[in-house]
PDB file of N, CA and C in Angstrom:
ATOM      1  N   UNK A   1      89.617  60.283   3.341  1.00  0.00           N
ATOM      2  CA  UNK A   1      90.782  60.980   2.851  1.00  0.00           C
ATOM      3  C   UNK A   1      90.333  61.991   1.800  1.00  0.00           C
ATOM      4  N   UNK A   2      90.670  62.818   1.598  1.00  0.00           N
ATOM      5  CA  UNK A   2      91.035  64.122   0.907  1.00  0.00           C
ATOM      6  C   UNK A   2      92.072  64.414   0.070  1.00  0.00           C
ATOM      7  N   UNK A   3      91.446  65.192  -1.066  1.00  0.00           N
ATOM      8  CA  UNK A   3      92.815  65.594  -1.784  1.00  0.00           C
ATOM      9  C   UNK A   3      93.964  66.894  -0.831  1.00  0.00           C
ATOM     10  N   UNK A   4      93.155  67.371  -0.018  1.00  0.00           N
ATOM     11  CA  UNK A   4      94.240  67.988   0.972  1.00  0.00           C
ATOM     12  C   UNK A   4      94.777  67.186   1.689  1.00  0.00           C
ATOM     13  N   UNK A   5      93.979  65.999   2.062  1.00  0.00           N
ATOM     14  CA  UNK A   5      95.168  65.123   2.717  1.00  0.00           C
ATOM     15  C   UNK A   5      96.480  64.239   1.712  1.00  0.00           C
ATOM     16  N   UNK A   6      96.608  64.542   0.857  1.00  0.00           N
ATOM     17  CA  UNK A   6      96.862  63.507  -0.141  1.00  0.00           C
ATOM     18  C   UNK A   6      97.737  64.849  -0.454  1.00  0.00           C
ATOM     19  N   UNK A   7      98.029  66.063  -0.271  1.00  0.00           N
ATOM     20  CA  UNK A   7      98.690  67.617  -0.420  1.00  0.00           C
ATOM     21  C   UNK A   7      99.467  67.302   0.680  1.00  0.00           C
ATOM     22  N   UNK A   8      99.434  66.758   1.926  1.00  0.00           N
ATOM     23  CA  UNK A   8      99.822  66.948   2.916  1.00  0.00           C
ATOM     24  C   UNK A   8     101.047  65.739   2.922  1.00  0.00           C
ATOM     25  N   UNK A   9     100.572  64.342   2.618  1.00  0.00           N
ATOM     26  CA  UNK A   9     101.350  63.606   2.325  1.00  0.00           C
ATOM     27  C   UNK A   9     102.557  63.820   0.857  1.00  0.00           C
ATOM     28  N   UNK A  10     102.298  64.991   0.303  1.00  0.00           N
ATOM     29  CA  UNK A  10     103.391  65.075  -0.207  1.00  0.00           C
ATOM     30  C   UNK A  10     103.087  64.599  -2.130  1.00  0.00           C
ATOM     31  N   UNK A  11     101.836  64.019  -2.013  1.00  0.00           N
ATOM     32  CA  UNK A  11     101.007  63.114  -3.400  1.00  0.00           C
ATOM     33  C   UNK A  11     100.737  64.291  -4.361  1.00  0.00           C
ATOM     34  N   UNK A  12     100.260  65.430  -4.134  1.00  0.00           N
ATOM     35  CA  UNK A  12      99.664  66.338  -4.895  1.00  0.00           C
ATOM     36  C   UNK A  12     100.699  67.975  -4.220  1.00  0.00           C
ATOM     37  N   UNK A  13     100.604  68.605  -5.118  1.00  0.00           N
ATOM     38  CA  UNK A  13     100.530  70.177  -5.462  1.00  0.00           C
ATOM     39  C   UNK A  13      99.168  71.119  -5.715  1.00  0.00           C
ATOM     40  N   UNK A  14      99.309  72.438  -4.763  1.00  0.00           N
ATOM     41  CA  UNK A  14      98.726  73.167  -5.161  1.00  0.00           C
ATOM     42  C   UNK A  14      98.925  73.641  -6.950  1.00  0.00           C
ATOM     43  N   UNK A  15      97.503  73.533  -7.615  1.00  0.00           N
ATOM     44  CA  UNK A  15      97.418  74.122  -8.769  1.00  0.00           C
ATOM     45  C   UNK A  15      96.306  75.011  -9.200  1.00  0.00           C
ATOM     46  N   UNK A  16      97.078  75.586  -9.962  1.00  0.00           N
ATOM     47  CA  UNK A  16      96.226  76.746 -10.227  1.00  0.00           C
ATOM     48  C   UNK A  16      95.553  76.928 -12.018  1.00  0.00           C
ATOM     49  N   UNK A  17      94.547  76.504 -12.488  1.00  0.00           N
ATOM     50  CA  UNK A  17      94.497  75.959 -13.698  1.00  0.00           C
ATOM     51  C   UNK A  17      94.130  77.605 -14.342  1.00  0.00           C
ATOM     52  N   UNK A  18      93.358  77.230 -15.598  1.00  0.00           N
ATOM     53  CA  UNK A  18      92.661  78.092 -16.484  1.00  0.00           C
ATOM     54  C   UNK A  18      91.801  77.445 -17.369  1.00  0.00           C
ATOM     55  N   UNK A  19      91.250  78.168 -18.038  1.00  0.00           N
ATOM     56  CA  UNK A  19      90.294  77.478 -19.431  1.00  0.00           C
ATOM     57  C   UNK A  19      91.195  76.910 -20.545  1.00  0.00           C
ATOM     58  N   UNK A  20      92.184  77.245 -20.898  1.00  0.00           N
ATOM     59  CA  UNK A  20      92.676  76.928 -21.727  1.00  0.00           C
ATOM     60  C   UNK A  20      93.656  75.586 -21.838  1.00  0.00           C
ATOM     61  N   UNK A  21      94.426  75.343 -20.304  1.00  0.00           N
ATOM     62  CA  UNK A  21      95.023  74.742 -19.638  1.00  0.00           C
ATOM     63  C   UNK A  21      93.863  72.989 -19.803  1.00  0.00           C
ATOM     64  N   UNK A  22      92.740  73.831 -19.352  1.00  0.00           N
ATOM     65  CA  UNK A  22      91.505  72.034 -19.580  1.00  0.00           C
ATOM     66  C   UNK A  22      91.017  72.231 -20.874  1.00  0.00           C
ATOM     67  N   UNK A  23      91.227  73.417 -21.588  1.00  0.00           N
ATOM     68  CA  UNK A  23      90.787  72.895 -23.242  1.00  0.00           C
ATOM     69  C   UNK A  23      91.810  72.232 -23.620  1.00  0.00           C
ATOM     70  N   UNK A  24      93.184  72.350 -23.381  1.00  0.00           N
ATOM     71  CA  UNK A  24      94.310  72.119 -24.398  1.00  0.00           C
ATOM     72  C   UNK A  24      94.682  70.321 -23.895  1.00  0.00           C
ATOM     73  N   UNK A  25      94.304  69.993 -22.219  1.00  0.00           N
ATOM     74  CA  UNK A  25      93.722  68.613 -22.343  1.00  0.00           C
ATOM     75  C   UNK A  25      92.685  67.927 -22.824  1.00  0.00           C
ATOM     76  N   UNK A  26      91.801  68.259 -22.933  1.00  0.00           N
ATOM     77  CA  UNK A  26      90.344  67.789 -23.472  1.00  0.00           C
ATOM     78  C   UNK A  26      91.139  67.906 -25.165  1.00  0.00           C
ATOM     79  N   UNK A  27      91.481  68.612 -25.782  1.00  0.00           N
ATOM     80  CA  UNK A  27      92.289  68.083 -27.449  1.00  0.00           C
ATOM     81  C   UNK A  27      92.567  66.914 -26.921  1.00  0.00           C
ATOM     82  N   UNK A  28      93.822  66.736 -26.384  1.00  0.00           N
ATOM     83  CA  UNK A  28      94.676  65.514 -26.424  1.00  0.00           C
ATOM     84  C   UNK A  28      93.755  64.508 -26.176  1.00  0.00           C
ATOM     85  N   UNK A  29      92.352  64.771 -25.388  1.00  0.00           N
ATOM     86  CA  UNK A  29      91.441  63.207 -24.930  1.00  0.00           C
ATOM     87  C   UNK A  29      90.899  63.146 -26.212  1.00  0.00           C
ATOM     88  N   UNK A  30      90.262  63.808 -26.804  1.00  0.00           N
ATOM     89  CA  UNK A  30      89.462  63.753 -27.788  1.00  0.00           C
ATOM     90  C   UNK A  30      90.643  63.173 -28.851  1.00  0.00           C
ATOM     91  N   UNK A  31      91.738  63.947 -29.389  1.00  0.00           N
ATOM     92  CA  UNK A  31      92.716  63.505 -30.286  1.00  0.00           C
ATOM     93  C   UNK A  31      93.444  61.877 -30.245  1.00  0.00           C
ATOM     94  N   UNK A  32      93.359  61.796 -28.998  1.00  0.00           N
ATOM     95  CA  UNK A  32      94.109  60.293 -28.755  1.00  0.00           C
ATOM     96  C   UNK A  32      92.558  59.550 -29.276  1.00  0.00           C
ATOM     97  N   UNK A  33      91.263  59.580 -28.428  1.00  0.00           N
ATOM     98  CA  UNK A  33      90.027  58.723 -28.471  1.00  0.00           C
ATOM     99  C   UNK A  33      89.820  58.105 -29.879  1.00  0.00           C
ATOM    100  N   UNK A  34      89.887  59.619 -30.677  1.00  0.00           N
ATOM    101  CA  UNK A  34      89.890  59.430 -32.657  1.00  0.00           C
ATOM    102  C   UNK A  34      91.235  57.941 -32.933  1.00  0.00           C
ATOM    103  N   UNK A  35      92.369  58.474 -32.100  1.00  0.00           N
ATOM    104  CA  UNK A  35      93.298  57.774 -32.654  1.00  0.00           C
ATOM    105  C   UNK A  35      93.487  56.654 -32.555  1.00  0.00           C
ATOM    106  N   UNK A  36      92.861  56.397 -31.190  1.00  0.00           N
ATOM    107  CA  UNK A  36      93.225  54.914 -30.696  1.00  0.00           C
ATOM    108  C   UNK A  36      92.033  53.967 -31.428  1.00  0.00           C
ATOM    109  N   UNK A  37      91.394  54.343 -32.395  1.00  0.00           N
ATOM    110  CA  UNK A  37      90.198  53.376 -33.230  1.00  0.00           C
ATOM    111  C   UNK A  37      90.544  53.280 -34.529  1.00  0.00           C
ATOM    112  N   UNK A  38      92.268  53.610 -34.813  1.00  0.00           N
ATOM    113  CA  UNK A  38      92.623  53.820 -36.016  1.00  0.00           C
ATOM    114  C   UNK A  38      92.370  52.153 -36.615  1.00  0.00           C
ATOM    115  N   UNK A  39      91.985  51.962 -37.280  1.00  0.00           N
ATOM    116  CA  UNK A  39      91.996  50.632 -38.369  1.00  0.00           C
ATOM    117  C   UNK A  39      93.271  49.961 -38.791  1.00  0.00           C
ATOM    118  N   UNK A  40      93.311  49.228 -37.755  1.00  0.00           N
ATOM    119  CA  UNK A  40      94.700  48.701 -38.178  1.00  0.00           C
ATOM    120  C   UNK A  40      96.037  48.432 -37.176  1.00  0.00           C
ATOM    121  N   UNK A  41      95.544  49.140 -36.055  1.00  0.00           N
ATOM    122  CA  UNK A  41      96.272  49.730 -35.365  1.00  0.00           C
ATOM    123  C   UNK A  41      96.317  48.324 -34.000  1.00  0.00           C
ATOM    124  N   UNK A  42      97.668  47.912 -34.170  1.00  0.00           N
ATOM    125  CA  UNK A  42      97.548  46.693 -32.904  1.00  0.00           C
ATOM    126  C   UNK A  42      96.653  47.207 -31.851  1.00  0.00           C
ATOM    127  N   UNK A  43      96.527  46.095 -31.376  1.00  0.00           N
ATOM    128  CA  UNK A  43      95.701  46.148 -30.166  1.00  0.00           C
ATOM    129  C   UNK A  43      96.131  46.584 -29.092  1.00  0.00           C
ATOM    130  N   UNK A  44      97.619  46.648 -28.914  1.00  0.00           N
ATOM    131  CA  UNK A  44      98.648  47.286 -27.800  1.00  0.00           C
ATOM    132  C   UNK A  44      98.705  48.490 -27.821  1.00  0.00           C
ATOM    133  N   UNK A  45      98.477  49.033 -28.980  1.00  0.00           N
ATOM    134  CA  UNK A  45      98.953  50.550 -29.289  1.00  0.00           C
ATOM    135  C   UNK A  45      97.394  51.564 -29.254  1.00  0.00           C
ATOM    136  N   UNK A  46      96.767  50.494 -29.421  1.00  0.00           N
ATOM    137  CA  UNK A  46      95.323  51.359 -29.238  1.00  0.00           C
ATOM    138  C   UNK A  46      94.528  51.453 -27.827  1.00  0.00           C
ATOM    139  N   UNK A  47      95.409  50.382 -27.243  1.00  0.00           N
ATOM    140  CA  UNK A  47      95.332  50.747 -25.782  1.00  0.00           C
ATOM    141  C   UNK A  47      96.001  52.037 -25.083  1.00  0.00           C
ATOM    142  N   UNK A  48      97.286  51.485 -25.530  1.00  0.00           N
ATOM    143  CA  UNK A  48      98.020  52.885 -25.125  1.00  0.00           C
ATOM    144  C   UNK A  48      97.427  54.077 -25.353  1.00  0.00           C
ATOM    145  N   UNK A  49      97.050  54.470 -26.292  1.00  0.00           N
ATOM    146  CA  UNK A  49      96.659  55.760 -26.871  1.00  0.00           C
ATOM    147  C   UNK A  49      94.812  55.863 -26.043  1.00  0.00           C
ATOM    148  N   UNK A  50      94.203  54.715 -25.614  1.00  0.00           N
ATOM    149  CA  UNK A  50      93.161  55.387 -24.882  1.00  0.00           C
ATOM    150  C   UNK A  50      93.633  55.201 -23.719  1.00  0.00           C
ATOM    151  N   UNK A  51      94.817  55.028 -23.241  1.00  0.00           N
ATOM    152  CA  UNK A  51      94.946  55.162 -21.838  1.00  0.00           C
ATOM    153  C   UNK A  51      95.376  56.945 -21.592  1.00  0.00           C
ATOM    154  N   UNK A  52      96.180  57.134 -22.228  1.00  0.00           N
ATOM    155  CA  UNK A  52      96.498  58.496 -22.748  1.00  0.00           C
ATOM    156  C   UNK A  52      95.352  59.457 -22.813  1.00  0.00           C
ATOM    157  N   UNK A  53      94.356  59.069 -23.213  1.00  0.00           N
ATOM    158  CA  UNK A  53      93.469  59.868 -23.287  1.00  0.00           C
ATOM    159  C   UNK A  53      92.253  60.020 -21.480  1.00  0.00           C
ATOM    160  N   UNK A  54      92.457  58.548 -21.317  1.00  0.00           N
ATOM    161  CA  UNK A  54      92.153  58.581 -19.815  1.00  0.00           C
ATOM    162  C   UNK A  54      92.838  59.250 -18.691  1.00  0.00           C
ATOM    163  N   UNK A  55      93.923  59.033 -18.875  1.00  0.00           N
ATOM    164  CA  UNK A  55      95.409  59.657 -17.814  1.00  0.00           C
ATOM    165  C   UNK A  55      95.014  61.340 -18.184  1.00  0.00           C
ATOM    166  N   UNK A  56      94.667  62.131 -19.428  1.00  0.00           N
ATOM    167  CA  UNK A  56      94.401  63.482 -19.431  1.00  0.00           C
ATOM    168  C   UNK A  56      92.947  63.567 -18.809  1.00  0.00           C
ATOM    169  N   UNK A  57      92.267  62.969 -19.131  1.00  0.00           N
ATOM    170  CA  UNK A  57      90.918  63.483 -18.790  1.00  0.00           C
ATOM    171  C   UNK A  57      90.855  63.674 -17.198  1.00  0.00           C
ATOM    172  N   UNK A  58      91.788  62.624 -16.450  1.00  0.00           N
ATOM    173  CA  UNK A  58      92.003  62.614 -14.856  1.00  0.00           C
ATOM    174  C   UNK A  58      92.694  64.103 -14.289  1.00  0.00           C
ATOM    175  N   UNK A  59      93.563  64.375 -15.632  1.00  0.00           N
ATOM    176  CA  UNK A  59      94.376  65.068 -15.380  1.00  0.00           C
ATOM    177  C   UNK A  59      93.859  66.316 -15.272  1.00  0.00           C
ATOM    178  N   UNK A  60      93.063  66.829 -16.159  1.00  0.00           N
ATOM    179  CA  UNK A  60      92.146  67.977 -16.439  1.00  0.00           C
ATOM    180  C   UNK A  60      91.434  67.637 -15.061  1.00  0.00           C
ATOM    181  N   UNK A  61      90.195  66.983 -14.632  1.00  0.00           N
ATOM    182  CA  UNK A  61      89.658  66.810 -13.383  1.00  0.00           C
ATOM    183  C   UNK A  61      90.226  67.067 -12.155  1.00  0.00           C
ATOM    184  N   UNK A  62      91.672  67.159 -11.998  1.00  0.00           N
ATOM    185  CA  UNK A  62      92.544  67.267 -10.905  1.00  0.00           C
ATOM    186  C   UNK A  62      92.844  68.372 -11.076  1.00  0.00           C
ATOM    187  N   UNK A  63      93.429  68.998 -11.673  1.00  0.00           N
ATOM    188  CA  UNK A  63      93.708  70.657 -12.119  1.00  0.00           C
ATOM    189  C   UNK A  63      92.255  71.303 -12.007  1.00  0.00           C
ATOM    190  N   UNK A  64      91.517  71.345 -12.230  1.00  0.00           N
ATOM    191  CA  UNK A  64      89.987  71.516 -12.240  1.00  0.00           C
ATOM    192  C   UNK A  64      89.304  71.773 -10.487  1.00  0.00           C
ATOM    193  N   UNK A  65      90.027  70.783 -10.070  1.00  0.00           N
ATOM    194  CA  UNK A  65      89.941  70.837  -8.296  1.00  0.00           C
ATOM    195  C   UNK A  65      90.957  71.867  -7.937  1.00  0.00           C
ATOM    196  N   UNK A  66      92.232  71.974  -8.459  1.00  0.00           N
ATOM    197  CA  UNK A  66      93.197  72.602  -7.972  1.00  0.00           C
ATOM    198  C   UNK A  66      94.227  71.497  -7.403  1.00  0.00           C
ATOM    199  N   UNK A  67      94.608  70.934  -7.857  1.00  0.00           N
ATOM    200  CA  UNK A  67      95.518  70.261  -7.734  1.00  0.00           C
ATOM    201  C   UNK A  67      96.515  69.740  -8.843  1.00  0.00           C
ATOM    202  N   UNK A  68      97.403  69.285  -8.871  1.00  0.00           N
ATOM    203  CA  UNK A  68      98.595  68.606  -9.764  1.00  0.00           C
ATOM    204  C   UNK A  68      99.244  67.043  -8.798  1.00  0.00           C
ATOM    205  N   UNK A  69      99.416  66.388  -9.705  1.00  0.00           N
ATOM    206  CA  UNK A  69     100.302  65.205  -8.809  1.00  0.00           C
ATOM    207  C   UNK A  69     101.522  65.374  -8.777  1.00  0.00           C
ATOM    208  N   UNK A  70     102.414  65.443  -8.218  1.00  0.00           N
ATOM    209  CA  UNK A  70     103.814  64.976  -8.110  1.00  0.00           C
ATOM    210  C   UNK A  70     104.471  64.092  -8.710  1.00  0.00           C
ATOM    211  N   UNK A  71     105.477  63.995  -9.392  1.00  0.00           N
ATOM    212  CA  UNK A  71     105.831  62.939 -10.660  1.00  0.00           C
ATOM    213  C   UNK A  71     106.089  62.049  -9.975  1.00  0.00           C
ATOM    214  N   UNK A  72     106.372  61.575  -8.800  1.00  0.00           N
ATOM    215  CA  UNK A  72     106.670  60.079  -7.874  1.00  0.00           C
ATOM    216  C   UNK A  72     104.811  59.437  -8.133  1.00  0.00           C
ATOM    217  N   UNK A  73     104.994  58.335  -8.859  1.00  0.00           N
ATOM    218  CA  UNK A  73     103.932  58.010  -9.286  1.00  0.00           C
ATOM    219  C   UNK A  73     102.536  58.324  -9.701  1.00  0.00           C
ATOM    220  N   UNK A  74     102.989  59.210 -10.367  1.00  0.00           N
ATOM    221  CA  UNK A  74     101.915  60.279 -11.449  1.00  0.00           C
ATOM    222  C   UNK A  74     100.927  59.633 -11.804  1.00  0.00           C
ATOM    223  N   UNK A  75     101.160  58.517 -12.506  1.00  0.00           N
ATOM    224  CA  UNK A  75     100.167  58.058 -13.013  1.00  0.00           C
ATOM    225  C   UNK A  75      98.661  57.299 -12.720  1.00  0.00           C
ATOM    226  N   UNK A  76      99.709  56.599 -11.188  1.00  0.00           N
ATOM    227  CA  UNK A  76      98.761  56.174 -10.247  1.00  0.00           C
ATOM    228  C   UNK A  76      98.061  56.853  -9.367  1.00  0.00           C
ATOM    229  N   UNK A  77      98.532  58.222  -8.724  1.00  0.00           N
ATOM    230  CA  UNK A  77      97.942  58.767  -7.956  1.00  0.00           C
ATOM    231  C   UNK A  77      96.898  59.623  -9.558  1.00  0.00           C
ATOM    232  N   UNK A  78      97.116  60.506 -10.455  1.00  0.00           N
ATOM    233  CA  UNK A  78      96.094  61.036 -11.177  1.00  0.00           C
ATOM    234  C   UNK A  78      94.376  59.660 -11.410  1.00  0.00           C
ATOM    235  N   UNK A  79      94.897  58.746 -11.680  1.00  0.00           N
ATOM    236  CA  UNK A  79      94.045  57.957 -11.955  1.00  0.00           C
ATOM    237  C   UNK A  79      93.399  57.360 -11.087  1.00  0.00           C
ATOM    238  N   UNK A  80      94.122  57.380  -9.476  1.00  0.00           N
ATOM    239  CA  UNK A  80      93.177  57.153  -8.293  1.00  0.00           C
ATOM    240  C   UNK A  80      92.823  58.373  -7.875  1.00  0.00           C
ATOM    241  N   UNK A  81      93.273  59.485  -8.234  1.00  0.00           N
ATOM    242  CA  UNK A  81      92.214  61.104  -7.293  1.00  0.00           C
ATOM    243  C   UNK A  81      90.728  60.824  -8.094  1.00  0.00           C
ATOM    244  N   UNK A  82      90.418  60.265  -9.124  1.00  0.00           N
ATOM    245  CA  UNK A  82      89.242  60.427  -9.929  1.00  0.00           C
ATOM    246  C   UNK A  82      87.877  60.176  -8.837  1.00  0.00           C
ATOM    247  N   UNK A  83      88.376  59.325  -7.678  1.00  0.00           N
ATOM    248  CA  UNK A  83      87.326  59.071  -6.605  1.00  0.00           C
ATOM    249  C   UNK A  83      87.003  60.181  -6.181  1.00  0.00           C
ATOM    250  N   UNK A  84      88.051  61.151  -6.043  1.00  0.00           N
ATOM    251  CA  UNK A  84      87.481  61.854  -5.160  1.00  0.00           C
ATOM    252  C   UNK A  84      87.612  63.520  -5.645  1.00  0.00           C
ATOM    253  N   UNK A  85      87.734  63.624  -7.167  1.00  0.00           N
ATOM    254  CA  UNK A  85      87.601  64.673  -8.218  1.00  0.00           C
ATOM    255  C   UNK A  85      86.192  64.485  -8.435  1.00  0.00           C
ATOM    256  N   UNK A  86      85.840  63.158  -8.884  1.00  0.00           N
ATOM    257  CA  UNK A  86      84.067  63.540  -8.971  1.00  0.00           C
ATOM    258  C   UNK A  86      83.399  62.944  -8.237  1.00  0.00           C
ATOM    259  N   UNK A  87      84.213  62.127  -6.938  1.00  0.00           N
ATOM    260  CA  UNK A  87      82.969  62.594  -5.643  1.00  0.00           C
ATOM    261  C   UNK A  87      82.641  60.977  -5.661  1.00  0.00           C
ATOM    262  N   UNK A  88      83.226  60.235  -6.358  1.00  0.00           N
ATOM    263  CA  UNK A  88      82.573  58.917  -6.493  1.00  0.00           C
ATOM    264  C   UNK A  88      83.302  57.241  -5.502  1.00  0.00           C
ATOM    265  N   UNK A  89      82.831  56.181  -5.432  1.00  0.00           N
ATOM    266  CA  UNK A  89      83.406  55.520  -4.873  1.00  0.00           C
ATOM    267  C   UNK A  89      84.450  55.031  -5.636  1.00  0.00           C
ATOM    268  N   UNK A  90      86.213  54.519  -5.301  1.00  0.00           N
ATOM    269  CA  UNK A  90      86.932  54.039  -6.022  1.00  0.00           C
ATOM    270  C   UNK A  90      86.254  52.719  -7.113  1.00  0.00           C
TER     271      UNK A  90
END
């Protein structure tokens, strides 16, 4: 499978990125990464905040290919294209 097949089923959008578009995610990974090691910070919430930072970094990688997900389970499809954004086994 393919991210064009995964376009076809309706999972992804054509996208069209820029430099600024994957700098202004790469802040938010880097900004959440700092945050989520805050001292103090439950253990729930510092998850959250590096998941946040994972969910962009996928996100940037997918835009990067040319693609976007579709908000019908965004989260799951960005975080499963990563197989096949950098080529790797799930």
């Amino acid at each position: 499978m393919s991210l064009a097949d995964w376009q076809k089923f309706g999972w992804l959008k054509a996208h069209k990125t820029n430099r600024n578009e994957i700098a202004e995610l790469m802040a938010v990974v880097d900004r959440d990464l700092a945050a989520s090691k805050t001292p103090g910070l439950h253990n729930d919430w510092s998850f959250n905040i590096a998941y946040n930072a994972a969910l962009q970094l996928a996100t940037a990688a997918l835009a990067a290919s040319g693609y976007q997900a579709e908000r019908a389970n965004r989260h799951y499809r960005v975080i499963d294209s990563l197989s096949l954004t950098l080529g790797t086994d799930a």
